[in-house]
C-alpha atoms as a PDB file:
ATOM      1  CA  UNK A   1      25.735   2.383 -21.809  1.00  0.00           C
ATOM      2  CA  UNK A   2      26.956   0.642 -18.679  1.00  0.00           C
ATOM      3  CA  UNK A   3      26.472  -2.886 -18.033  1.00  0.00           C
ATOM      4  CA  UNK A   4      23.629  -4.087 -15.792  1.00  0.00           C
ATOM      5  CA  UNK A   5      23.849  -6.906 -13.443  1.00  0.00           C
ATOM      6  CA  UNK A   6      21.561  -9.246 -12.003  1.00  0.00           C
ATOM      7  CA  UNK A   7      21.457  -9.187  -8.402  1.00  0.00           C
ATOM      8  CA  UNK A   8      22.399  -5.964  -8.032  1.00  0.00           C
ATOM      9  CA  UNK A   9      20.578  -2.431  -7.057  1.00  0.00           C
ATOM     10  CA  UNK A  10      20.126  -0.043  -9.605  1.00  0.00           C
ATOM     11  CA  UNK A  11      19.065   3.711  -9.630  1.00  0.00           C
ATOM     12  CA  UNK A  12      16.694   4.758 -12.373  1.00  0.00           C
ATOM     13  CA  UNK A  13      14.988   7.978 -13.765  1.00  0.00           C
ATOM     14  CA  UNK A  14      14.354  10.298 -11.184  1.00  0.00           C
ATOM     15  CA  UNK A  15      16.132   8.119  -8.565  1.00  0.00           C
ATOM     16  CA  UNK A  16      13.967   5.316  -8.684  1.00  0.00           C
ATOM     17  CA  UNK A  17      15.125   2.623  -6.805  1.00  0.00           C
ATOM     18  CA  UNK A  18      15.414  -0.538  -8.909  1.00  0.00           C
ATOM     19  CA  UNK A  19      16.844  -4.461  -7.936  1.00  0.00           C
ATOM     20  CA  UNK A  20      17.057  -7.155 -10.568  1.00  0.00           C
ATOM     21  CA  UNK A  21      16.829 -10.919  -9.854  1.00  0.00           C
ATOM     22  CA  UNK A  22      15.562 -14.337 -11.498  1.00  0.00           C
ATOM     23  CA  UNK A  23      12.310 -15.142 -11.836  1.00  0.00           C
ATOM     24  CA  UNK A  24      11.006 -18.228  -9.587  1.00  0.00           C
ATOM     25  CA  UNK A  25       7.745 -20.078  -9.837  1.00  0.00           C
ATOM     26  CA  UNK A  26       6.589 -18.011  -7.172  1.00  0.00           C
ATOM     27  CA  UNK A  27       6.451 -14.806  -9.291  1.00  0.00           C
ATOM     28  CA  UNK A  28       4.293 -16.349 -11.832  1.00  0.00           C
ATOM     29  CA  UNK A  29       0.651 -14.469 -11.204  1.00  0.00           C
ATOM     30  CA  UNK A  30       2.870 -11.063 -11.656  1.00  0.00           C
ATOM     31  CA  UNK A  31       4.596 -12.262 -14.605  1.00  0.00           C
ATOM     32  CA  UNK A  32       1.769 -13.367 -16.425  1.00  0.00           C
ATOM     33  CA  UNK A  33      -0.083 -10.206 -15.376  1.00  0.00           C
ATOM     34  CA  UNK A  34       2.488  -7.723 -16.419  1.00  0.00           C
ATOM     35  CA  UNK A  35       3.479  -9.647 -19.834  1.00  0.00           C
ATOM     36  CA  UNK A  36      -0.081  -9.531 -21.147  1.00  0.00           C
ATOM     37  CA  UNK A  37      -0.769  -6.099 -20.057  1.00  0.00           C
ATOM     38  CA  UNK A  38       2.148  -5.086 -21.627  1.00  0.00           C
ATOM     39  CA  UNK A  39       1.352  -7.167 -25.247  1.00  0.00           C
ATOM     40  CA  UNK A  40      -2.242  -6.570 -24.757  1.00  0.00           C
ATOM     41  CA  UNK A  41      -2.601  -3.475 -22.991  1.00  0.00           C
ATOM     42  CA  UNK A  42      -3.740  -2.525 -19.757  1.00  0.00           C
ATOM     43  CA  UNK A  43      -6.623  -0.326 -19.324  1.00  0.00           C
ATOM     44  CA  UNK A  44      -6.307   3.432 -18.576  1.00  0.00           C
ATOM     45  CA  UNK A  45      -2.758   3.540 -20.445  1.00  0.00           C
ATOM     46  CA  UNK A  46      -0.780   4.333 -23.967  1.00  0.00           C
ATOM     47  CA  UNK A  47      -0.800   1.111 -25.891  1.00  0.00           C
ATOM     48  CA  UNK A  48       1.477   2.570 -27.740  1.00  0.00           C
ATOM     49  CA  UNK A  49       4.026  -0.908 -26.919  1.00  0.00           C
ATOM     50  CA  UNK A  50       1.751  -3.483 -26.958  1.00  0.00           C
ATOM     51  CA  UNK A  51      -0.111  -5.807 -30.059  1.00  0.00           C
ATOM     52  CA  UNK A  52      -3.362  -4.217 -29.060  1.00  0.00           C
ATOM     53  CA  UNK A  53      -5.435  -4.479 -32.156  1.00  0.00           C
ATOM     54  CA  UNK A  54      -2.859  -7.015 -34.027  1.00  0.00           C
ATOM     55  CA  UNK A  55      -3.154 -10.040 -31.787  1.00  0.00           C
ATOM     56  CA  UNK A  56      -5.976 -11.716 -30.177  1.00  0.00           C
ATOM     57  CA  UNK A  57      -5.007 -14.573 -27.401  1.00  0.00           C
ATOM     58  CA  UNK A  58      -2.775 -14.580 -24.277  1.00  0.00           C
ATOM     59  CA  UNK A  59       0.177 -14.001 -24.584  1.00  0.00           C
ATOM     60  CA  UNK A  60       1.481 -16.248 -21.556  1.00  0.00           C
ATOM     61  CA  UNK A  61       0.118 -18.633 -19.260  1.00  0.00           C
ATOM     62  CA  UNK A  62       1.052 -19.577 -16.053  1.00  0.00           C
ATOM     63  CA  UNK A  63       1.601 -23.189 -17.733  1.00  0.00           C
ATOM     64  CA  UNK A  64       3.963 -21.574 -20.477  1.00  0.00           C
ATOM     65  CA  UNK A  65       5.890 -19.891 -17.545  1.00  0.00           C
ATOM     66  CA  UNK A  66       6.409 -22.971 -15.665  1.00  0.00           C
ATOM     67  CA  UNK A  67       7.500 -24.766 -18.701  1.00  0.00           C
ATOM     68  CA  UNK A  68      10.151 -22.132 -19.340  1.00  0.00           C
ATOM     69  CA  UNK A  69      11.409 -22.042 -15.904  1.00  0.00           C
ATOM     70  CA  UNK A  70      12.342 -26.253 -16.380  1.00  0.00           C
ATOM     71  CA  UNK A  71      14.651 -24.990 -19.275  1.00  0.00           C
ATOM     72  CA  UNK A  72      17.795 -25.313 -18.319  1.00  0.00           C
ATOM     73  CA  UNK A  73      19.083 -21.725 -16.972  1.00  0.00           C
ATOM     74  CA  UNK A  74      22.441 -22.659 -19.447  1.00  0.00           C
ATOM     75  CA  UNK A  75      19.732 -22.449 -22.822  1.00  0.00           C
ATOM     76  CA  UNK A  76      17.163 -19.962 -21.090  1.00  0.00           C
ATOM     77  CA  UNK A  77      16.971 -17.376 -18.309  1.00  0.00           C
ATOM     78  CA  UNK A  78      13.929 -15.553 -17.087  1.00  0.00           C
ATOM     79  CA  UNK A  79      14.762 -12.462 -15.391  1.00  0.00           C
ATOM     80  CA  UNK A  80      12.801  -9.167 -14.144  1.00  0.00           C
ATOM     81  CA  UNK A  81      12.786  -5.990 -12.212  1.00  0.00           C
ATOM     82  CA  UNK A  82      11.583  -4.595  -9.184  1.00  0.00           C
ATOM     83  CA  UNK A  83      10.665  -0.862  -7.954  1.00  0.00           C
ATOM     84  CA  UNK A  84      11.970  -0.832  -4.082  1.00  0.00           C
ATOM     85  CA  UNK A  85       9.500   1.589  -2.299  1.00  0.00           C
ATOM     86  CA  UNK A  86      10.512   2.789   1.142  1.00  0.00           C
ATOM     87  CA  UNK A  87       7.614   3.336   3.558  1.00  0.00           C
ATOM     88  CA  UNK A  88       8.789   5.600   6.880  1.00  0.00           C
ATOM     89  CA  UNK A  89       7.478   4.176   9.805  1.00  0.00           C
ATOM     90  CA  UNK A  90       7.109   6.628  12.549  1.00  0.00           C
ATOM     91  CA  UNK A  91       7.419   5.237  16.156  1.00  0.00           C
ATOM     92  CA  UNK A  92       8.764   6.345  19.614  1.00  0.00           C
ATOM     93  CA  UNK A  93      11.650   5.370  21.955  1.00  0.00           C
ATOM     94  CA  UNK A  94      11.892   5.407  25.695  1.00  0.00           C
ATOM     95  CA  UNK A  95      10.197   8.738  26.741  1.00  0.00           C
ATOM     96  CA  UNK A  96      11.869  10.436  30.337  1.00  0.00           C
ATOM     97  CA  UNK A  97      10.204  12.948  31.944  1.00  0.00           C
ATOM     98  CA  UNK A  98      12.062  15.514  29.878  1.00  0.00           C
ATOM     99  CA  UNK A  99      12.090  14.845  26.805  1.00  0.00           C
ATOM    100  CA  UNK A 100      10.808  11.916  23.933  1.00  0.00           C
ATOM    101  CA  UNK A 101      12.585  11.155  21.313  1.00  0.00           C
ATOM    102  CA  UNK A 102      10.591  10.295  18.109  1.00  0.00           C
ATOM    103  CA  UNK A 103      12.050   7.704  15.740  1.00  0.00           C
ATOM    104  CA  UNK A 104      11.686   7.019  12.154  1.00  0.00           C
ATOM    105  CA  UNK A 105      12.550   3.360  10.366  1.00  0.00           C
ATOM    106  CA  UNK A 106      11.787   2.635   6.657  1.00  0.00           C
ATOM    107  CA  UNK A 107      10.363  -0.628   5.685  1.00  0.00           C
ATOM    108  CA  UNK A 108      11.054  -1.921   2.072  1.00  0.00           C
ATOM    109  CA  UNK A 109       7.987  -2.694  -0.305  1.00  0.00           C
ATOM    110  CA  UNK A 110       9.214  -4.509  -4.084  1.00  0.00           C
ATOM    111  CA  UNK A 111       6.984  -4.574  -6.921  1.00  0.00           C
ATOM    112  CA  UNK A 112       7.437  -6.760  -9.528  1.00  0.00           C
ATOM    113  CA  UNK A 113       7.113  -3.799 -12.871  1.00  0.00           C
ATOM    114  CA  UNK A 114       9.028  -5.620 -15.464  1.00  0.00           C
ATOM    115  CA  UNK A 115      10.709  -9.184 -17.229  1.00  0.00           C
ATOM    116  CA  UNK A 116      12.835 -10.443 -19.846  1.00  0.00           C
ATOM    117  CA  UNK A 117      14.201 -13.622 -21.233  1.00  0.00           C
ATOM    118  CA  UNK A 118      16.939 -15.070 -23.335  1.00  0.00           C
ATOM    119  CA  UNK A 119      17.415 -18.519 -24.656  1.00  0.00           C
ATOM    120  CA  UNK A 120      19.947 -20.058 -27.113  1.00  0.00           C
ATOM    121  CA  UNK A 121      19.733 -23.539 -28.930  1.00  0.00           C
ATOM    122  CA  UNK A 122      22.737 -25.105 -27.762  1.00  0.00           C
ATOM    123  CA  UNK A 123      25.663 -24.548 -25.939  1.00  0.00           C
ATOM    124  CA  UNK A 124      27.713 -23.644 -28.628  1.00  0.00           C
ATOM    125  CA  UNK A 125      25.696 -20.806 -30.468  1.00  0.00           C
ATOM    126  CA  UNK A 126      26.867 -17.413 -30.797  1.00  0.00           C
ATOM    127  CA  UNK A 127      23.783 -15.932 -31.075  1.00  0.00           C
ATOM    128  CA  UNK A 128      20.625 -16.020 -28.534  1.00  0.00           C
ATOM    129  CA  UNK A 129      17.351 -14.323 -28.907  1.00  0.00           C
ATOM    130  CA  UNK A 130      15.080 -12.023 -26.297  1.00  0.00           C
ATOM    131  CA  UNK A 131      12.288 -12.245 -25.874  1.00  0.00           C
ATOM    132  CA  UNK A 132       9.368 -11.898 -23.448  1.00  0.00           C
ATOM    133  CA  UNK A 133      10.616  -7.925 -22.943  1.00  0.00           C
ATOM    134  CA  UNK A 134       7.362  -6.563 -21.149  1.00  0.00           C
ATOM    135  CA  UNK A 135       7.441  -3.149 -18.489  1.00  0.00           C
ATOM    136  CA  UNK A 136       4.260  -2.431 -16.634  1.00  0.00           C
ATOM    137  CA  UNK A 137       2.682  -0.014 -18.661  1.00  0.00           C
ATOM    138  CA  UNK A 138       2.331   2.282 -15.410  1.00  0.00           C
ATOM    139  CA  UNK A 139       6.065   2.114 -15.417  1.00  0.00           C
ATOM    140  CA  UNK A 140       6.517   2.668 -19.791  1.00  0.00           C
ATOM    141  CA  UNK A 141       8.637   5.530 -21.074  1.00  0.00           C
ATOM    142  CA  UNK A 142      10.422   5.540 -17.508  1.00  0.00           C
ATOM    143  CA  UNK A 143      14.065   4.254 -18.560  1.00  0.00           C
ATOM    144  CA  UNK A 144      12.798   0.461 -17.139  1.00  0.00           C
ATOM    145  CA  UNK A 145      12.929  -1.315 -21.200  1.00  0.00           C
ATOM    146  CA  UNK A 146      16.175  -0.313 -22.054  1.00  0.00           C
ATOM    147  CA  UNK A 147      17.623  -1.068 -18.407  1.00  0.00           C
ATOM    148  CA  UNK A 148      16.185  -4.874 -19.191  1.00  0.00           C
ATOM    149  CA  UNK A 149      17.639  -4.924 -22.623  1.00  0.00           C
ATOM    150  CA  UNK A 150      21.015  -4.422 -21.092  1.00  0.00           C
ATOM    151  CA  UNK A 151      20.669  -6.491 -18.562  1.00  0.00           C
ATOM    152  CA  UNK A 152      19.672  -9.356 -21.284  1.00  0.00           C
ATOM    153  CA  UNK A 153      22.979  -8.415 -23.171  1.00  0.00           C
ATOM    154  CA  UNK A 154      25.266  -8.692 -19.837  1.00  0.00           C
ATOM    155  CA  UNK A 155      23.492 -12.474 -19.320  1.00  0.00           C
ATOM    156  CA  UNK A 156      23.939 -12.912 -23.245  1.00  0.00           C
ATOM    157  CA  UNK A 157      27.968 -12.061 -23.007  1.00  0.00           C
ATOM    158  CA  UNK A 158      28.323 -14.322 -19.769  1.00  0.00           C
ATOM    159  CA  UNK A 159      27.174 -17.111 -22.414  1.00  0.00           C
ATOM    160  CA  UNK A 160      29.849 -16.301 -24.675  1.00  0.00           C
ATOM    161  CA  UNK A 161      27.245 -15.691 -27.174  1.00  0.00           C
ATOM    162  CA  UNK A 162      28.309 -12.352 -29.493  1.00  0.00           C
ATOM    163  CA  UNK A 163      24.986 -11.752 -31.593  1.00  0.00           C
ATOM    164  CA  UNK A 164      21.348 -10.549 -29.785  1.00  0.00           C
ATOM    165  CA  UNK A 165      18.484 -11.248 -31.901  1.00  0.00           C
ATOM    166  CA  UNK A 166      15.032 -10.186 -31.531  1.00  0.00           C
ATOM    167  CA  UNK A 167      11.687 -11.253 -33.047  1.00  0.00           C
ATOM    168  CA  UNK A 168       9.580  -7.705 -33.418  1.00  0.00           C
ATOM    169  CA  UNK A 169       5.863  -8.138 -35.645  1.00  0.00           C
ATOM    170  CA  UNK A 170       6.449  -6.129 -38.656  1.00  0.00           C
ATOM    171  CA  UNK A 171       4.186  -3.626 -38.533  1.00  0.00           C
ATOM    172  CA  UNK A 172       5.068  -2.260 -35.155  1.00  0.00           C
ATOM    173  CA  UNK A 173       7.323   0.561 -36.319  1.00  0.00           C
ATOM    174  CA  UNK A 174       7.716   2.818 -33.202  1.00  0.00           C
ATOM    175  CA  UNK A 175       8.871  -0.095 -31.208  1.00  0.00           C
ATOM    176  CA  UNK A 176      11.475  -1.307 -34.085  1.00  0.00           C
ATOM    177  CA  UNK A 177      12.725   2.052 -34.473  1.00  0.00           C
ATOM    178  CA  UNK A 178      13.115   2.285 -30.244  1.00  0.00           C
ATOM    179  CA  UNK A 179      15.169  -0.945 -30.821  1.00  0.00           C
ATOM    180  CA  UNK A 180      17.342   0.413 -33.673  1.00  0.00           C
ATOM    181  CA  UNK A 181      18.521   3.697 -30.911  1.00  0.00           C
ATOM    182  CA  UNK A 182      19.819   0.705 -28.443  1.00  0.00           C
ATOM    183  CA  UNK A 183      21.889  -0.470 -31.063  1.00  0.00           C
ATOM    184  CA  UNK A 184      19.745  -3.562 -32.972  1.00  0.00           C
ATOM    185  CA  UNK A 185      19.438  -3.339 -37.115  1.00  0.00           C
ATOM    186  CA  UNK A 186      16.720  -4.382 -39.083  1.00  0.00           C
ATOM    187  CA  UNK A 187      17.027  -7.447 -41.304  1.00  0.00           C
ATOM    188  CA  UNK A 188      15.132  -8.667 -44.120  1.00  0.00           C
ATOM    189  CA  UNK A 189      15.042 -11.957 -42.395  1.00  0.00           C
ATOM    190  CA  UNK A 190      11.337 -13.163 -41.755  1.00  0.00           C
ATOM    191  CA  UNK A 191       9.178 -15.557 -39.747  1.00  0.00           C
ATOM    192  CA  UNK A 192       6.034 -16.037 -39.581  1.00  0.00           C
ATOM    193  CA  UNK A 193       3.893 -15.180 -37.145  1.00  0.00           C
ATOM    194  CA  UNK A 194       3.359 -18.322 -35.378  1.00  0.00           C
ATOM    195  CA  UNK A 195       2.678 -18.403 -31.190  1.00  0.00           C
ATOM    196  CA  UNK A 196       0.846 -20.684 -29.324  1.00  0.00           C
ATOM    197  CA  UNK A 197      -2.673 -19.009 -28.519  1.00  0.00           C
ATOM    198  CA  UNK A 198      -2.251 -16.457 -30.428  1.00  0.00           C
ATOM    199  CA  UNK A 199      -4.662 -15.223 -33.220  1.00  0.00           C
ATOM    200  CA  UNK A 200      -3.371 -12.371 -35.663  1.00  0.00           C
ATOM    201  CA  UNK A 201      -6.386 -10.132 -36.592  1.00  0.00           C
ATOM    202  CA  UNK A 202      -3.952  -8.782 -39.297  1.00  0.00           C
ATOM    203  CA  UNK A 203      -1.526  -9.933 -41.792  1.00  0.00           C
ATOM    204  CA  UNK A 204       1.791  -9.388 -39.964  1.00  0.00           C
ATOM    205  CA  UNK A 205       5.005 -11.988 -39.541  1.00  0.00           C
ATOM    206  CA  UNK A 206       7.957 -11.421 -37.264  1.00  0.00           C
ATOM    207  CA  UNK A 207      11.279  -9.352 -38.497  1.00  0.00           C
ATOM    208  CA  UNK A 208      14.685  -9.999 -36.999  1.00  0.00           C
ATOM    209  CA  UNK A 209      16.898  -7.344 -35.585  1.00  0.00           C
ATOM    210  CA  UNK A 210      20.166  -8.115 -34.947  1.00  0.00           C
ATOM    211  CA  UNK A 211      22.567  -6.357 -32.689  1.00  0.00           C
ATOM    212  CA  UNK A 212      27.076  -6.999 -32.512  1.00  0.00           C
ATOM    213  CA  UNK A 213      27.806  -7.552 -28.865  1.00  0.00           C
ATOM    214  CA  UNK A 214      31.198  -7.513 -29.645  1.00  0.00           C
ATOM    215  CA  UNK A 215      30.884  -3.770 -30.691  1.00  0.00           C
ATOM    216  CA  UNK A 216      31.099  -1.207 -28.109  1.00  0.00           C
END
């Protein structure tokens, strides 16, 4: 799959306009909406990508978002994605007495319908994890996950860092198995399931999945 780079205009499924950037303080309400509707679910949707029924508990704050935006952008980045809507705008120009000529301009309209995140321990490492990978769930099953993913691996190869890493809750088996098609292979490497604010209704832990960004 191509490489996708922040900054830049992208066209999605169905020729859905798209535009990555960094996220600033001034996204935060969106952020925090999106990423818990997308952990948590969001009403009137398939949860079938979210910890509804595993995890009880936020799972970001505004105060945890500002926190990881004082990280320094060389151990973490916070990125997302936006769907450019084009409103026409019908007006009219100078009208003579034989004829009028009707204009049309477009005006531009971005919603914030997805984020991502990597972060590394040091300078040095070769491997990084991402995390925080959370699509509207209006927008799920619409290209926009995978299209983040990537765009986490082009930040992760800018680092010089050649292994991704994720942190995926065990039990969630359609969303490992989505990860395994981009590339990432399960481990037997655990952690347990341990996040601030978070209450596990079930007995899960994390498993890592590992992907070669050296491999093409």
């Amino acid at each position: 799959m191509s490489e996708v780079i922040i900054g830049t205009e992208i066209i999605g499924k169905n020729g859905m306009k798209l535009f990555t950037r960094f996220i600033d303080i001034n996204d935060t309400d969106k952020i925090v909406e999106i990423v818990n509707w997308a952990y948590r679910g969001k009403e009137g949707t398939n949860p079938w990508a979210s910890e509804k029924g595993l995890v009880n508990g936020s799972r970001v704050t505004p105060e945890m978002l500002h926190s990881d935006l004082n990280i320094d952008s060389k151990l973490m980045k916070l990125m997302l994605i936006e769907h450019i809507l084009e409103e026409n705008i019908d007006g009219a120009s100078e009208a003579s007495e034989a004829t009028t000529t009707n204009t049309v301009s477009t005006k531009q309209k971005r919603l914030i319908i997805g984020c991502v995140k990597i972060e590394r321990e040091s300078l040095e490492s070769k491997e990084a994890v991402v995390g925080m990978l959370s699509v509207d769930p209006s927008y799920q099953s619409s290209g926009i996950g995978s299209i983040l993913i990537r765009l986490a691996e082009t930040e992760l190869k800018a680092w010089g860092v050649t292994e991704s890493h994720l942190h995926v809750v065990n039990v969630r088996d359609t969303l490992i198995a989505w990860y395994n098609k981009l590339g990432y292979v399960t481990t037997e490497t655990t952690f347990p399931f341990d996040v601030e604010r978070n209450v596990a209704l079930k007995e899960i832990h994390f498993v890592l999945l590992v992907k070669n960004l050296q491999q093409k």
